[in-house]
PDB file of N, CA and C in Angstrom:
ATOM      1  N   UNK A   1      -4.334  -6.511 -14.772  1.00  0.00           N
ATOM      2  CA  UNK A   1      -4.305  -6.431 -13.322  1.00  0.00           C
ATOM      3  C   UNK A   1      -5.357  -5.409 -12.879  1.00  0.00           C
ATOM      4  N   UNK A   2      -6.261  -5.928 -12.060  1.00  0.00           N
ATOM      5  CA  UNK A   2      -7.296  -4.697 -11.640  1.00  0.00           C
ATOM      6  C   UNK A   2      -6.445  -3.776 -10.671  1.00  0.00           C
ATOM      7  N   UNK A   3      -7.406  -2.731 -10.290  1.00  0.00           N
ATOM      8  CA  UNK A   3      -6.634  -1.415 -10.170  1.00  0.00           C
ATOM      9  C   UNK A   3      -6.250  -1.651  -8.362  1.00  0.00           C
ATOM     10  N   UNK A   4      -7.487  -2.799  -7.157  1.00  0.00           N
ATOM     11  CA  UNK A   4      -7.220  -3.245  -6.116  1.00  0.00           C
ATOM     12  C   UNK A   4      -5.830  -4.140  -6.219  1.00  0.00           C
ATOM     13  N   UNK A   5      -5.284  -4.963  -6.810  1.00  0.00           N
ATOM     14  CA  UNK A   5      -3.955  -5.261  -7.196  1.00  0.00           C
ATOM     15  C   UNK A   5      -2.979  -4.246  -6.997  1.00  0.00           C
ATOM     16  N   UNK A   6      -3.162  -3.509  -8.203  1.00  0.00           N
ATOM     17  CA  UNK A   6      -2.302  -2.511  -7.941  1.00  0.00           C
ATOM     18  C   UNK A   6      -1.816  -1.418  -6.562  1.00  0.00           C
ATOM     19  N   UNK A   7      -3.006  -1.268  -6.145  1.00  0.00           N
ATOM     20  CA  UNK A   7      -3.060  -0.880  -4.712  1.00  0.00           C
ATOM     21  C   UNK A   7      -2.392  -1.683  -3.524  1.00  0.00           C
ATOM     22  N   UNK A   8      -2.739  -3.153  -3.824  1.00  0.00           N
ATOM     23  CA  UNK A   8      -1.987  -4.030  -2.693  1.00  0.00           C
ATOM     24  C   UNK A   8      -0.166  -3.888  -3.006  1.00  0.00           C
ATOM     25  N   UNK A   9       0.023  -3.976  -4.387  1.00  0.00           N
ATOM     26  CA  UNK A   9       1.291  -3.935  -4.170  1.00  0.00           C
ATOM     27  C   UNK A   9       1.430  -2.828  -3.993  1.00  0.00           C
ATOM     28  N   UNK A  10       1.531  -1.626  -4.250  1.00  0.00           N
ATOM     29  CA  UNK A  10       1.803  -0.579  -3.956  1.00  0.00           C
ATOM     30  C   UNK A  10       1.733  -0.746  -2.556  1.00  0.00           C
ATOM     31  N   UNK A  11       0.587  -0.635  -1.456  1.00  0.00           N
ATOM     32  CA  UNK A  11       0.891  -0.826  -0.419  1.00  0.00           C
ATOM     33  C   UNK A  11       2.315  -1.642   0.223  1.00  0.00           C
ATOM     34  N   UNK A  12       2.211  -2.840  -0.193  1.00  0.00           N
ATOM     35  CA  UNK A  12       3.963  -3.855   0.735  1.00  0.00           C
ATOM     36  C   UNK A  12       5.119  -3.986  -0.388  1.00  0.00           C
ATOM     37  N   UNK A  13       5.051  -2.719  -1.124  1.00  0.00           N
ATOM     38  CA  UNK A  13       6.817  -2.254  -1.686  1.00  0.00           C
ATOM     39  C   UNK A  13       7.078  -1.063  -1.206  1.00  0.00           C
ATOM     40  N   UNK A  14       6.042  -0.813  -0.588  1.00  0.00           N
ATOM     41  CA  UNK A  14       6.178   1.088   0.076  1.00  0.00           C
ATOM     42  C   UNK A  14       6.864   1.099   1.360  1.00  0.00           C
ATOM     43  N   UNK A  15       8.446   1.686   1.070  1.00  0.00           N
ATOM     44  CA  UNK A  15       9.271   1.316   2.037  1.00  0.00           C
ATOM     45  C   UNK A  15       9.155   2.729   3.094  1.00  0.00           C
ATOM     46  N   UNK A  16       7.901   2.697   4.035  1.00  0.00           N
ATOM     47  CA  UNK A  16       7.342   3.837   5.186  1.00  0.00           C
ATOM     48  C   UNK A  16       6.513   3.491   5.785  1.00  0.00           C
ATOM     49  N   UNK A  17       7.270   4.064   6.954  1.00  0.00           N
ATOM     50  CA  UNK A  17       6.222   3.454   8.167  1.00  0.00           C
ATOM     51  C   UNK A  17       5.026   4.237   8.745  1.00  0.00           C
ATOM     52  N   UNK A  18       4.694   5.623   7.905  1.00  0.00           N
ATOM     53  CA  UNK A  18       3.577   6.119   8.365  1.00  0.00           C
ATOM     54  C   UNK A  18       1.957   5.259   7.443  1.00  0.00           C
ATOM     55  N   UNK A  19       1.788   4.333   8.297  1.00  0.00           N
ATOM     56  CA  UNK A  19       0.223   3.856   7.726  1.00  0.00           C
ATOM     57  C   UNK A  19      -0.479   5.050   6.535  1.00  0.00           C
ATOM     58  N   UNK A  20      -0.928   5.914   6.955  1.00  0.00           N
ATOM     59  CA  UNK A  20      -1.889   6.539   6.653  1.00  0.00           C
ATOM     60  C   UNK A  20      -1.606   6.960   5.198  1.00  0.00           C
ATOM     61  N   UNK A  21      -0.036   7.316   5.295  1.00  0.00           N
ATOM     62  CA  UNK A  21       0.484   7.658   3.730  1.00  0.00           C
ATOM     63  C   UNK A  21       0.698   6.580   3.400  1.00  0.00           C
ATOM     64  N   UNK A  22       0.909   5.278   3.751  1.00  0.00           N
ATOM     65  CA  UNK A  22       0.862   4.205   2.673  1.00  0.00           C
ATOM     66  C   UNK A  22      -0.836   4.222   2.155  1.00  0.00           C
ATOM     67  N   UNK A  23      -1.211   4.432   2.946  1.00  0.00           N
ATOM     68  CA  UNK A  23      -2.829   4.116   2.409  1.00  0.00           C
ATOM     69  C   UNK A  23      -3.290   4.983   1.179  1.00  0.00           C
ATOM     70  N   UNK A  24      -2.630   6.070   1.620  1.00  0.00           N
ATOM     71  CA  UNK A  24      -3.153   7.812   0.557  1.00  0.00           C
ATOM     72  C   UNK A  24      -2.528   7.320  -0.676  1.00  0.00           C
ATOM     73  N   UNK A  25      -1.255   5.973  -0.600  1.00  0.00           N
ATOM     74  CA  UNK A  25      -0.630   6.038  -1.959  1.00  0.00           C
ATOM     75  C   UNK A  25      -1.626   4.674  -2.842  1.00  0.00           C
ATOM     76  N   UNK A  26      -1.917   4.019  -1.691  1.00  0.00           N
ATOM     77  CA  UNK A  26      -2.991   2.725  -2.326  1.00  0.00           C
ATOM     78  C   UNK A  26      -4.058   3.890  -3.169  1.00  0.00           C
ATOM     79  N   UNK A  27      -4.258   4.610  -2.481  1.00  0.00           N
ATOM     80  CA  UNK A  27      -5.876   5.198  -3.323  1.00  0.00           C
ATOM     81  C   UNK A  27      -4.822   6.018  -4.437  1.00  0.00           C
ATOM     82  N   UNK A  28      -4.063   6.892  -4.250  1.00  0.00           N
ATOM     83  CA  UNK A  28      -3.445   7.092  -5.571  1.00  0.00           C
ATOM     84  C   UNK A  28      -2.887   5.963  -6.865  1.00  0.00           C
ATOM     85  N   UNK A  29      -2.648   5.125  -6.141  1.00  0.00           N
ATOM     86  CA  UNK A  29      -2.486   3.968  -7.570  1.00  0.00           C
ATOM     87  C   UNK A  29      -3.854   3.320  -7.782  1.00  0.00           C
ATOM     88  N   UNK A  30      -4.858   3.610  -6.960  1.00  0.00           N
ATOM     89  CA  UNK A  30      -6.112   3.000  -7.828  1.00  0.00           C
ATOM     90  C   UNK A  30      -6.456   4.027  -8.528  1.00  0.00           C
ATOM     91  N   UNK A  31      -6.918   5.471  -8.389  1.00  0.00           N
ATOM     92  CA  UNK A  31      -7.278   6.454  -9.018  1.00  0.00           C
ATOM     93  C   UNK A  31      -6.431   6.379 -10.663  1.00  0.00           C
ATOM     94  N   UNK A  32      -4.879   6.026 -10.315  1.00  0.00           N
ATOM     95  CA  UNK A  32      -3.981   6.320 -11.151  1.00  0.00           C
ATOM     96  C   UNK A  32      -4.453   4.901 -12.573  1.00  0.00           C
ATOM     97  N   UNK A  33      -5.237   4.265 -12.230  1.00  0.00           N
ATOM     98  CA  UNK A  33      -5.464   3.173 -13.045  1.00  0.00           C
ATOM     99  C   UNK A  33      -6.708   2.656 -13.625  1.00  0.00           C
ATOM    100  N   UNK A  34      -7.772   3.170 -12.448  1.00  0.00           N
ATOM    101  CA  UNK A  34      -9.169   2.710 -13.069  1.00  0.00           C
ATOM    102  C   UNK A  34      -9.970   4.165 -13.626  1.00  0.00           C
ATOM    103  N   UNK A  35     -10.719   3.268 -14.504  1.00  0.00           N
ATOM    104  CA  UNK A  35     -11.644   4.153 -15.307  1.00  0.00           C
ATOM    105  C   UNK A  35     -12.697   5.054 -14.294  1.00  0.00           C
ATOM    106  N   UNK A  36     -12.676   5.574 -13.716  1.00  0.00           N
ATOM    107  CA  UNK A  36     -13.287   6.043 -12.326  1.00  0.00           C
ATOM    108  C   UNK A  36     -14.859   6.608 -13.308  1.00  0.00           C
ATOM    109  N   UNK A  37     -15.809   5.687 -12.815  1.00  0.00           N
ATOM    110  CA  UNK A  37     -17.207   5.991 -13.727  1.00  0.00           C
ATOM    111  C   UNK A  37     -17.775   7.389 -12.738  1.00  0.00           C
ATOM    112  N   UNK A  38     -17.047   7.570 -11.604  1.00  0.00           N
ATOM    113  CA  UNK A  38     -17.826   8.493 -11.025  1.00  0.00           C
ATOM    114  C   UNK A  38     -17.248  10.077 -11.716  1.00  0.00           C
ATOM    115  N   UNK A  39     -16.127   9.981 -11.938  1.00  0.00           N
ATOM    116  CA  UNK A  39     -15.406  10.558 -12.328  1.00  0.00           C
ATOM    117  C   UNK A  39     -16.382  11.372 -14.012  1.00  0.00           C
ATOM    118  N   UNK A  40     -16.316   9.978 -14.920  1.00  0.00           N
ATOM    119  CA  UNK A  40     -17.098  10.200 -16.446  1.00  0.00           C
ATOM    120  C   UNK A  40     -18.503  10.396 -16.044  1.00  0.00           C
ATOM    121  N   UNK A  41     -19.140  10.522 -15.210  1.00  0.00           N
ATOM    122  CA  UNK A  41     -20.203  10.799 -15.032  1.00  0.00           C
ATOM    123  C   UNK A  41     -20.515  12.014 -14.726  1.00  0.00           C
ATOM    124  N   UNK A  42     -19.323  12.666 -14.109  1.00  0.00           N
ATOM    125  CA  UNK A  42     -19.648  14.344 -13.788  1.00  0.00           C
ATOM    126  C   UNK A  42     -18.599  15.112 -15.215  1.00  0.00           C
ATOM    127  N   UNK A  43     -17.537  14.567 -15.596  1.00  0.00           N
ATOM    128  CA  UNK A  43     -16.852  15.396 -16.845  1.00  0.00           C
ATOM    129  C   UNK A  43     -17.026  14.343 -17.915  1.00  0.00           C
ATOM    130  N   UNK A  44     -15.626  14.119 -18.591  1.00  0.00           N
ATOM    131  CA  UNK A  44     -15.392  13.292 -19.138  1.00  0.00           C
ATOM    132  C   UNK A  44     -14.095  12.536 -19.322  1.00  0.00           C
ATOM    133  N   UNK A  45     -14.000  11.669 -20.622  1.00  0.00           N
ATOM    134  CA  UNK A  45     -12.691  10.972 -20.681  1.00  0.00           C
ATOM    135  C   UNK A  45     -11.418  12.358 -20.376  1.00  0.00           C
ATOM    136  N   UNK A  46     -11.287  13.286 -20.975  1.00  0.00           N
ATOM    137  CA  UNK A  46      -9.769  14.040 -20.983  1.00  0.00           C
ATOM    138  C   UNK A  46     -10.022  14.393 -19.206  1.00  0.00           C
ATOM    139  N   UNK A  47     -10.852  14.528 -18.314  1.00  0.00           N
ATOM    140  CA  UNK A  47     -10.558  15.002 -17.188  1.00  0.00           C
ATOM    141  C   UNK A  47     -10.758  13.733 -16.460  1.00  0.00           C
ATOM    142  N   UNK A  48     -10.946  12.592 -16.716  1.00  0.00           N
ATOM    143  CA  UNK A  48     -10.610  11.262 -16.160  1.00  0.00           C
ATOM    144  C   UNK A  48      -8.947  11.250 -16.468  1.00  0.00           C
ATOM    145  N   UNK A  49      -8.187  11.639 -17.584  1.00  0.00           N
ATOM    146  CA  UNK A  49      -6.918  11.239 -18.071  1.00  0.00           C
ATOM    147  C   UNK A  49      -6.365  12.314 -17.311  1.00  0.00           C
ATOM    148  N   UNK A  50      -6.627  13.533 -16.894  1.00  0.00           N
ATOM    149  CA  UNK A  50      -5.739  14.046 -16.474  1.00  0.00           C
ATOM    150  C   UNK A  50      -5.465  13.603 -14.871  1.00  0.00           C
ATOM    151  N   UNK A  51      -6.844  13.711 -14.401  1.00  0.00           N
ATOM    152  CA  UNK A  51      -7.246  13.155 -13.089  1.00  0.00           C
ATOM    153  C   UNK A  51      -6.117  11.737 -13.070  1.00  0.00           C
ATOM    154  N   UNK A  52      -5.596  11.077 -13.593  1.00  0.00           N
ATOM    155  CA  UNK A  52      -4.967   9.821 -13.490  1.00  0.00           C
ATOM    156  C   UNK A  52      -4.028  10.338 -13.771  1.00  0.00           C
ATOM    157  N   UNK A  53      -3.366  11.037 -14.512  1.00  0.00           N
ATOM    158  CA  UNK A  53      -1.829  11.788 -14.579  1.00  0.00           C
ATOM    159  C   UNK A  53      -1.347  11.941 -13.287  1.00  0.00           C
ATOM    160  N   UNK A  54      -2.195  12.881 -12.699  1.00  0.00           N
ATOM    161  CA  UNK A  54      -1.687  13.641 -11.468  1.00  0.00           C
ATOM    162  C   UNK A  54      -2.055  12.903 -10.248  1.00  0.00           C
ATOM    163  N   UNK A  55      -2.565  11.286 -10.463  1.00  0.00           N
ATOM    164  CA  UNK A  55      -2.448  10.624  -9.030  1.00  0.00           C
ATOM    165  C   UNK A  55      -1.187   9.809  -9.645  1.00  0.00           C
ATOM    166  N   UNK A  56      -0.882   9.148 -10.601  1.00  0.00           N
ATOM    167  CA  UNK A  56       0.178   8.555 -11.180  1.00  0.00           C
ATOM    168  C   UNK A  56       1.486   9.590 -10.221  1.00  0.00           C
ATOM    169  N   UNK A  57       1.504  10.761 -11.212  1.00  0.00           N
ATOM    170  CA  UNK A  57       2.593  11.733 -10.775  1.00  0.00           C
ATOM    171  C   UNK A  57       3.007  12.007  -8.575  1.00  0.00           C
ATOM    172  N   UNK A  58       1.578  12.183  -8.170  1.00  0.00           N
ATOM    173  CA  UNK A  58       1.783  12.005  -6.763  1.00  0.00           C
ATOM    174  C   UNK A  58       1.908  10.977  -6.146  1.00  0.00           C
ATOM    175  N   UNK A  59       2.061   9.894  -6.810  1.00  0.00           N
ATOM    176  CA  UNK A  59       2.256   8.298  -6.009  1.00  0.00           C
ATOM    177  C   UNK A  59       3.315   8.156  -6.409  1.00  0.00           C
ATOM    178  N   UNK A  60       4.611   8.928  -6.634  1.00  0.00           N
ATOM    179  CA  UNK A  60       5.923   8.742  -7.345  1.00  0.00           C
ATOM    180  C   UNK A  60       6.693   9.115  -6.131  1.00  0.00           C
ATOM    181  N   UNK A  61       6.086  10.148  -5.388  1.00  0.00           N
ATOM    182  CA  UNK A  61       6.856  10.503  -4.117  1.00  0.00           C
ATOM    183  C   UNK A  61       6.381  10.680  -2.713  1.00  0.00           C
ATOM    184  N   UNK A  62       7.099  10.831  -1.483  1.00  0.00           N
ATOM    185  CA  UNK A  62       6.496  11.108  -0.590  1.00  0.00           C
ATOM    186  C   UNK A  62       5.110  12.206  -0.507  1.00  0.00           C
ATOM    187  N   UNK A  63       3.894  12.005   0.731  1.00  0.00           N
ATOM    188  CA  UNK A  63       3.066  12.945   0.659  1.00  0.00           C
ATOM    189  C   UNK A  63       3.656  13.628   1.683  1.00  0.00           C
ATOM    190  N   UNK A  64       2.850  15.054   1.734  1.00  0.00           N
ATOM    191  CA  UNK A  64       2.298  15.376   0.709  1.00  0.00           C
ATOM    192  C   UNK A  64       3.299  15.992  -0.267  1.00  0.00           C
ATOM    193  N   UNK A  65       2.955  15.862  -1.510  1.00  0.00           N
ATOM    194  CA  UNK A  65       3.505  16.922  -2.670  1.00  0.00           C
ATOM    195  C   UNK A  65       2.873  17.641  -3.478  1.00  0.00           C
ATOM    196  N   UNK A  66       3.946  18.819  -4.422  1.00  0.00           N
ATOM    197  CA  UNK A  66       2.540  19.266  -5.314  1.00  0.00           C
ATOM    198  C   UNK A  66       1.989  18.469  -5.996  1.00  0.00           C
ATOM    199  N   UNK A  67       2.192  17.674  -6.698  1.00  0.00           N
ATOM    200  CA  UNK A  67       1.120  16.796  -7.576  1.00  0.00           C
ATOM    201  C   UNK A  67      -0.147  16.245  -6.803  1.00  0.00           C
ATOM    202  N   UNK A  68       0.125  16.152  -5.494  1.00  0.00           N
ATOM    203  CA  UNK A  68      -0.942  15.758  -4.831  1.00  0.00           C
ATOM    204  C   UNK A  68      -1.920  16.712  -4.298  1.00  0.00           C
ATOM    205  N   UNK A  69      -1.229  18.166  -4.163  1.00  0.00           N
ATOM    206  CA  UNK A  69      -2.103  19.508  -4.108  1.00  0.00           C
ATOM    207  C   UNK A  69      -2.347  19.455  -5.252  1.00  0.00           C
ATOM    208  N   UNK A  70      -2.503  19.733  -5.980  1.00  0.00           N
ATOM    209  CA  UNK A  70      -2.508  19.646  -7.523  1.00  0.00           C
ATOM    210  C   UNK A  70      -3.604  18.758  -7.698  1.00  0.00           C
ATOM    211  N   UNK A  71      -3.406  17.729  -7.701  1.00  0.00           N
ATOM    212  CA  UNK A  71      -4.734  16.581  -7.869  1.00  0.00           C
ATOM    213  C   UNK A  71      -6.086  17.447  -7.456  1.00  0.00           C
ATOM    214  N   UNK A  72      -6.015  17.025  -6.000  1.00  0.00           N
ATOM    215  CA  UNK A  72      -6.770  17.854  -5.372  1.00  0.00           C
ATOM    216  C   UNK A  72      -7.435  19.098  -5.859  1.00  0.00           C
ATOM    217  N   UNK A  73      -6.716  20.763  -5.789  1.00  0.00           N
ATOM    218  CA  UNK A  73      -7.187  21.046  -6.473  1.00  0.00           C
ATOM    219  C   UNK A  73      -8.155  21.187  -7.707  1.00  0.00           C
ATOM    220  N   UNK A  74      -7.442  20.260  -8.580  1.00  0.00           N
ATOM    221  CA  UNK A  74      -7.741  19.737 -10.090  1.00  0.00           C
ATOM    222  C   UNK A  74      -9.272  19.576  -9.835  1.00  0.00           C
ATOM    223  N   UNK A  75      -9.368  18.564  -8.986  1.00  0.00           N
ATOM    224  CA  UNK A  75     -10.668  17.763  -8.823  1.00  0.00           C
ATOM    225  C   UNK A  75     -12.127  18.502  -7.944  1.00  0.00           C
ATOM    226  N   UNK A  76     -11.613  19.529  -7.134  1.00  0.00           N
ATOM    227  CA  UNK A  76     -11.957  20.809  -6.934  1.00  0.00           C
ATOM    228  C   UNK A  76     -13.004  21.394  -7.580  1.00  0.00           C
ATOM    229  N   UNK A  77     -11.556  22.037  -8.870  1.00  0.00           N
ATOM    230  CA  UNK A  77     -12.471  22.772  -9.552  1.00  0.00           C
ATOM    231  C   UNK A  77     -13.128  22.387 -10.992  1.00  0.00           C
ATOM    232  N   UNK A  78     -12.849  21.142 -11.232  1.00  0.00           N
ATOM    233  CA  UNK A  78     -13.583  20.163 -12.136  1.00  0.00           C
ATOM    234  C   UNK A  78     -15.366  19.649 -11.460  1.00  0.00           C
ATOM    235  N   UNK A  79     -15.070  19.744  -9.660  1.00  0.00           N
ATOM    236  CA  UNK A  79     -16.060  19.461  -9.572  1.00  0.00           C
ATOM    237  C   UNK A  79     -16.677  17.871  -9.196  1.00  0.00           C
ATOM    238  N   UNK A  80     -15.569  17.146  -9.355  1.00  0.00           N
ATOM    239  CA  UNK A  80     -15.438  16.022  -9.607  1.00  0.00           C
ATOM    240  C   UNK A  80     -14.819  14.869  -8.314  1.00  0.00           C
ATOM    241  N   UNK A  81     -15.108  13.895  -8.116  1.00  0.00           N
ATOM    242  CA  UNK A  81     -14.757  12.743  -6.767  1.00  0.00           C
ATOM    243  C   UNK A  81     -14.200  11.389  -7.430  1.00  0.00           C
ATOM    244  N   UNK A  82     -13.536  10.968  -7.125  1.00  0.00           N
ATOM    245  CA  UNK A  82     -13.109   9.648  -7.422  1.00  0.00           C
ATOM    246  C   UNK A  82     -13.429   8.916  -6.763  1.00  0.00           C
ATOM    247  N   UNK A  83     -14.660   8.887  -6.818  1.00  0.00           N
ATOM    248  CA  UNK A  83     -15.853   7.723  -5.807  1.00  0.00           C
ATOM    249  C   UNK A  83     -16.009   6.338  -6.043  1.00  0.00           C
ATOM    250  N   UNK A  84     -15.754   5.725  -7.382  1.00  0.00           N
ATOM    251  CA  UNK A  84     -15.046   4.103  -7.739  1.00  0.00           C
ATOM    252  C   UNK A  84     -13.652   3.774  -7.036  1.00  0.00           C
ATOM    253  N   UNK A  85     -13.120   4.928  -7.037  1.00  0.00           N
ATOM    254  CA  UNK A  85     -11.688   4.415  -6.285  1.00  0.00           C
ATOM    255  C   UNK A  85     -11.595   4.325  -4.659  1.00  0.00           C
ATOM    256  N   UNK A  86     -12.221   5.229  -4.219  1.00  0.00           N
ATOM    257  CA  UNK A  86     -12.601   4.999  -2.912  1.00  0.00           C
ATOM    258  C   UNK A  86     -13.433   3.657  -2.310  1.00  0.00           C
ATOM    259  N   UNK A  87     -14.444   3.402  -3.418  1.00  0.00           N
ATOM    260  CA  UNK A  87     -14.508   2.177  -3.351  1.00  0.00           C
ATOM    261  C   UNK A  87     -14.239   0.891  -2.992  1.00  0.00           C
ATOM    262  N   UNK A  88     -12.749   1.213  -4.017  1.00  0.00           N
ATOM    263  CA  UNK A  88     -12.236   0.090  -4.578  1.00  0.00           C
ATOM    264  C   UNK A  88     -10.773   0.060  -3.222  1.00  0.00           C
ATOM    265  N   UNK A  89     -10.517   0.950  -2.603  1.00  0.00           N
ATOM    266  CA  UNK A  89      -9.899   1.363  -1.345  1.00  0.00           C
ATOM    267  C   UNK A  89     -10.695   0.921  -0.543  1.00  0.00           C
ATOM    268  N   UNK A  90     -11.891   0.579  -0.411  1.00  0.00           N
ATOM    269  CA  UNK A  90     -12.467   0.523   0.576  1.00  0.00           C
ATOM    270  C   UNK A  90     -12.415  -1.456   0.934  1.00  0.00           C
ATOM    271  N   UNK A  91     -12.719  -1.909  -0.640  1.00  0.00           N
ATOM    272  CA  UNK A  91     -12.075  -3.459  -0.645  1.00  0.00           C
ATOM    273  C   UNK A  91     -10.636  -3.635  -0.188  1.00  0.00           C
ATOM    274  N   UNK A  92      -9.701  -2.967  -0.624  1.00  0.00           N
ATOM    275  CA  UNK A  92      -8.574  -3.192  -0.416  1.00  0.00           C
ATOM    276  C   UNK A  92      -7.901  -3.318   1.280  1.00  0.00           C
ATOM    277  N   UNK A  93      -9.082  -2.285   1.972  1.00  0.00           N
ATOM    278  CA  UNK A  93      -8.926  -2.423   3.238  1.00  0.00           C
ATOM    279  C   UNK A  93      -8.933  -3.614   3.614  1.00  0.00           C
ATOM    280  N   UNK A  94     -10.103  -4.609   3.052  1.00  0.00           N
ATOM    281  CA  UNK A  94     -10.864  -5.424   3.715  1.00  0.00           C
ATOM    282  C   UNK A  94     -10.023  -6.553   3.487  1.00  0.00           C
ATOM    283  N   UNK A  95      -9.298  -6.449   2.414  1.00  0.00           N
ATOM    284  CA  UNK A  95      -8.308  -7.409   2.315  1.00  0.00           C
ATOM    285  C   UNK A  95      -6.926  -7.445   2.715  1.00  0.00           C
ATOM    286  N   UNK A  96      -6.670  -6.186   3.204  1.00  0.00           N
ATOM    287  CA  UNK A  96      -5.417  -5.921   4.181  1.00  0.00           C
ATOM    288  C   UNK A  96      -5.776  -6.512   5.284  1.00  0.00           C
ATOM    289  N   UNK A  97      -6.774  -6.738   5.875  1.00  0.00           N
ATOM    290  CA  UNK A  97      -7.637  -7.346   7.074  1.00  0.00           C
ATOM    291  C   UNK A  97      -7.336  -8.318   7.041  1.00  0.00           C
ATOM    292  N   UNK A  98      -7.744  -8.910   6.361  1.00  0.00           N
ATOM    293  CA  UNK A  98      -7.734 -10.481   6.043  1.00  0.00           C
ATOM    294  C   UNK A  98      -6.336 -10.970   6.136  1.00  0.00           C
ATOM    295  N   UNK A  99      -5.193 -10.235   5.326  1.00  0.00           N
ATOM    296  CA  UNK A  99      -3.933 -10.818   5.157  1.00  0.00           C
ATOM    297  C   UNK A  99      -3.395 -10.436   6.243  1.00  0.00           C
ATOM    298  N   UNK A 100      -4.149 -10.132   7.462  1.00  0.00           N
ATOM    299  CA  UNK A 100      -3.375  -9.855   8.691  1.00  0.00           C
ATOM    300  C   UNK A 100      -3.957 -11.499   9.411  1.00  0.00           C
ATOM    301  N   UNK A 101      -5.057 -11.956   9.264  1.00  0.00           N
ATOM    302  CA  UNK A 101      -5.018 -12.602  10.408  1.00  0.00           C
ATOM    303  C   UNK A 101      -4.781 -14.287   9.103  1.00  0.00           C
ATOM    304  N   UNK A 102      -4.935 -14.309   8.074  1.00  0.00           N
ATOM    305  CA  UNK A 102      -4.448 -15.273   7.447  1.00  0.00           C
ATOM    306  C   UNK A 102      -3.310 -15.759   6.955  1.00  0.00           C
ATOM    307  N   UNK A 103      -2.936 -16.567   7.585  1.00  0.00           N
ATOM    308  CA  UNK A 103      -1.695 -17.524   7.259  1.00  0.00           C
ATOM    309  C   UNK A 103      -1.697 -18.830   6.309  1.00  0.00           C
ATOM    310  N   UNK A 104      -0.681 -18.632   5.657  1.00  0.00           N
ATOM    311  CA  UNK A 104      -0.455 -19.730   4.409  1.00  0.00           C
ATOM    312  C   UNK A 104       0.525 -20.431   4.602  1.00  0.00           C
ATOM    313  N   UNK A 105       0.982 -21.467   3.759  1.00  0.00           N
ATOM    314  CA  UNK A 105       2.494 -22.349   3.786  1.00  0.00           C
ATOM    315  C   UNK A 105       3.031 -21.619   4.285  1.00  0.00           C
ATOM    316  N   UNK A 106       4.237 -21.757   4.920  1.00  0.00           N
ATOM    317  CA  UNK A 106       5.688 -21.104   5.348  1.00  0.00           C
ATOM    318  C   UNK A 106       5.693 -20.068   6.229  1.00  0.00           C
ATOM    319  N   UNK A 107       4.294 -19.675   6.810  1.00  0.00           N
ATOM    320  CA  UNK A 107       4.084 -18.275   7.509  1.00  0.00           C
ATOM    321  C   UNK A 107       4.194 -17.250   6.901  1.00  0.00           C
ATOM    322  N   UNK A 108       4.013 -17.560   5.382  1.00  0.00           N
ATOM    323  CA  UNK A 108       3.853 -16.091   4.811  1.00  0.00           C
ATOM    324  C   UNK A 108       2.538 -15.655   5.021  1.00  0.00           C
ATOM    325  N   UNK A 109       2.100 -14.328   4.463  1.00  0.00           N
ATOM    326  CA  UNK A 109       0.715 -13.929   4.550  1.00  0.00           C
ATOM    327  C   UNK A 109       0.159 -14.408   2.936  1.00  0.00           C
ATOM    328  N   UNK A 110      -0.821 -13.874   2.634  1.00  0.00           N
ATOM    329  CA  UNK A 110      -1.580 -14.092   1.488  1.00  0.00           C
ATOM    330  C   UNK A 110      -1.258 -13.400   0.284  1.00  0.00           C
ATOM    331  N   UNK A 111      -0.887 -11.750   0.590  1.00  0.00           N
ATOM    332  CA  UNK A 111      -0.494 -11.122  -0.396  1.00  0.00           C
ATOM    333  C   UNK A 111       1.278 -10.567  -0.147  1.00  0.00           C
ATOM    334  N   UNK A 112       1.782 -11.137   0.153  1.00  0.00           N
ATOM    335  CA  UNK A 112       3.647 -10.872   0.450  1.00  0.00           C
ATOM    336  C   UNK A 112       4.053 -11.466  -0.450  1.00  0.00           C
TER     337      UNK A 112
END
């Protein structure tokens, strides 16, 4: 399953109605899953793995939390952006778009 998958569902099982933190948790389950090359390009694999620990760990609960200060931080002072995942958030938008104005059999949407 690519890591935009993962993001969509994460987005419509996320039982909250503040948009913005459903969105913060889409980019935490992509971070939490893809190989973020922007990421191995400034450190390496163990600070890509931890970097994915601690979005894993902050997409477990409401924001904000520490794991999500924590992330942050982390990435701080590593120096480091998760600029593939933002990316890949940035598709995911485009397809939240889409499954708003597209309709399928039964009046479901595309990704429900």
């Amino acid at each position: 399953m690519i890591a935009s998958s993962f993001a969509l569902a994460d987005y419509f099982s996320r039982d909250c109605t503040n948009e913005t933190e459903k969105r913060l948790h889409m980019l935490l389950a992509i971070i939490a899953t893809l190989d973020d090359t922007c990421i191995l390009y400034r450190s390496n694999q163990e600070v890509l793995a931890l970097v994915q620990q601690l979005a894993q760990k902050a997409n477990q609960q409401a924001l904000p939390n520490p794991a999500f200060q924590a992330l942050a931080a982390f990435c701080q002072s590593e120096n480091v952006s998760p600029g593939g995942s933002t990316d890949l958030l940035a598709a995911s938008f485009f397809l939240l778009s889409i499954n708003s104005i597209l309709l399928v059999i039964e009046g479901r949407t595309v990704y429900q």
